[in-house]
Protein backbone atom coordinates (compact mmCIF):
# COMPACT_ATOMS: atom_id res chain seq x y z
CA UNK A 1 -42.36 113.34 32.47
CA UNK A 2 -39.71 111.64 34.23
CA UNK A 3 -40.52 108.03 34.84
CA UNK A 4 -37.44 106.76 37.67
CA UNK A 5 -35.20 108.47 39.54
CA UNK A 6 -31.50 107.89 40.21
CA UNK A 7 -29.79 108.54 43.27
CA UNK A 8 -25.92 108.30 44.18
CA UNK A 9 -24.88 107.22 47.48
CA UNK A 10 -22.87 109.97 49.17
CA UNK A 11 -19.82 108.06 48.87
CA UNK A 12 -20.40 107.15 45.22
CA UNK A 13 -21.01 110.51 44.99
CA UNK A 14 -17.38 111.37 45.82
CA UNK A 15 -16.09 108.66 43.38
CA UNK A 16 -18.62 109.90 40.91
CA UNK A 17 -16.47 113.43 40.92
CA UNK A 18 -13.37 112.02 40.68
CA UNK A 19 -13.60 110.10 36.87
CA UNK A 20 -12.63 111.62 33.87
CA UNK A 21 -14.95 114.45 32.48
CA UNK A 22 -16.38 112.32 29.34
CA UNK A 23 -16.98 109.33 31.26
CA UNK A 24 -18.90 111.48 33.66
CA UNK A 25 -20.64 112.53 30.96
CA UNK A 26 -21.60 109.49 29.36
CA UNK A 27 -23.28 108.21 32.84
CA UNK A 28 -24.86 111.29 32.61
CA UNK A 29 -26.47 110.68 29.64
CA UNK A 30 -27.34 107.18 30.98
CA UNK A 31 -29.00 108.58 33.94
CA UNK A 32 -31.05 110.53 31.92
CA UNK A 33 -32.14 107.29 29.88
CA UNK A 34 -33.31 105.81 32.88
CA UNK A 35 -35.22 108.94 34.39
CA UNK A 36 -37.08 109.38 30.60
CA UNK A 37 -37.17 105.20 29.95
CA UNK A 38 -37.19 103.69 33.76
CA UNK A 39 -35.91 100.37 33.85
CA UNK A 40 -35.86 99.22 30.15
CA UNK A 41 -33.10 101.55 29.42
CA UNK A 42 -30.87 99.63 31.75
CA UNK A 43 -30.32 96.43 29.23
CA UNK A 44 -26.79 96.10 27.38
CA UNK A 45 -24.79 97.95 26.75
CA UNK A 46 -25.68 100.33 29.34
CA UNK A 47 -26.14 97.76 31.74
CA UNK A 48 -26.51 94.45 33.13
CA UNK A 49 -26.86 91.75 36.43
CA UNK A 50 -23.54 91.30 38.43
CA UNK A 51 -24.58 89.59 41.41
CA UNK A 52 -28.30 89.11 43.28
CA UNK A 53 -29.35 92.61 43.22
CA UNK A 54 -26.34 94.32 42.23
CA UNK A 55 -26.14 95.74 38.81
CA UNK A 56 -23.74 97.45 36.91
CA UNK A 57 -24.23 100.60 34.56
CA UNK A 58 -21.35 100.54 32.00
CA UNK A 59 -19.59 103.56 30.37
CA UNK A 60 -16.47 104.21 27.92
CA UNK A 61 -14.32 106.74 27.19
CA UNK A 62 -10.68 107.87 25.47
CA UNK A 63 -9.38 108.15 29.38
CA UNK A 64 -10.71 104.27 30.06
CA UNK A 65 -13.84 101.56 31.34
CA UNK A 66 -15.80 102.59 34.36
CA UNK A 67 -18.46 101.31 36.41
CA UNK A 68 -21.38 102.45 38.65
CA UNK A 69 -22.67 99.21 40.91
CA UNK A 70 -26.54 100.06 41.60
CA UNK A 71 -29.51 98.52 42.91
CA UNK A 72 -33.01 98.95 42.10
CA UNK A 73 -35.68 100.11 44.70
CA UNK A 74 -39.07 100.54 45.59
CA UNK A 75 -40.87 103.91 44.03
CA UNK A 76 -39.14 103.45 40.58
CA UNK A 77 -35.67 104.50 42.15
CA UNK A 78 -32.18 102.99 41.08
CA UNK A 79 -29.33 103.64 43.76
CA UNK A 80 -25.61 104.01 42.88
CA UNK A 81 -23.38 102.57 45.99
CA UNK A 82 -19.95 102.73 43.95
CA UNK A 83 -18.24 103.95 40.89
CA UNK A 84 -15.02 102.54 40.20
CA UNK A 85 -12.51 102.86 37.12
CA UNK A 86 -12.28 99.04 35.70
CA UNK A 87 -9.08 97.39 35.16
CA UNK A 88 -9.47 94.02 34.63
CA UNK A 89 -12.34 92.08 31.92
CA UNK A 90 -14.43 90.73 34.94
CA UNK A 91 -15.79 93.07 37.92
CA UNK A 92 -13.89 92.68 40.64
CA UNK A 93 -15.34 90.92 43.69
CA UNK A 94 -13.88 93.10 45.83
CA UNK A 95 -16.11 96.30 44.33
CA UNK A 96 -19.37 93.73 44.69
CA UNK A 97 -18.80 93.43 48.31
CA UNK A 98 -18.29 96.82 48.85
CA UNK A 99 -21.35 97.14 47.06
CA UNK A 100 -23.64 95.05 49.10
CA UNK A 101 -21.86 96.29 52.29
CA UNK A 102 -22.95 100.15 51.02
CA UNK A 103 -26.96 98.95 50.36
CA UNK A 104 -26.59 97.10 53.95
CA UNK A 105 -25.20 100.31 55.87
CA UNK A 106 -27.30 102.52 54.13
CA UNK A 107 -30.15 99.99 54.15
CA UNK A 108 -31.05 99.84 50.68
């Protein structure tokens, strides 16, 4: 039985498409952690709290470091707004805001 659900914003969506295959993949995989585990499958390394209720799921592969910036929701739902290739050690504050201005147009 499938305990949370995970959603991607339309426009993470798009951005979702456009990473490498394996890192697809391995958000795949976390995706399906969360759905079978809910919320205690997104703890390190898989995840962890950027900013108020902005998270970030984490993944790894040969092609490079990407991110998904969600936020959790009512009725055991977690909502990807962006997906972004990192390329610097800190998230940039740039993707947060685009973050939080995603969850506020798409009121989240």
């Amino acid at each position: 039985m499938k305990i949370w659900k995970v959603e991607l914003l339309e426009e993470a969506l798009g951005e979702f498409k456009e990473l490498p295959a394996e890192i697809r993949a391995r958000f795949q995989r976390i995706f399906g952690l969360v759905a079978d585990m809910g919320q205690d499958a997104l703890c390190m390394p898989h995840a962890r709290r950027i900013q108020g209720r902005i998270w970030e799921m984490r993944a790894q592969g040969r092609d490079g470091i990407a991110r998904g910036l969600y936020v959790m929701v009512t009725g055991r739902r977690v909502v990807v707004v962006r997906f972004f290739v990192k390329k610097t050690q800190k998230t940039p504050l740039n993707e947060i805001h685009l973050a939080l201005k995603r969850c506020g147009e798409n009121e989240i």
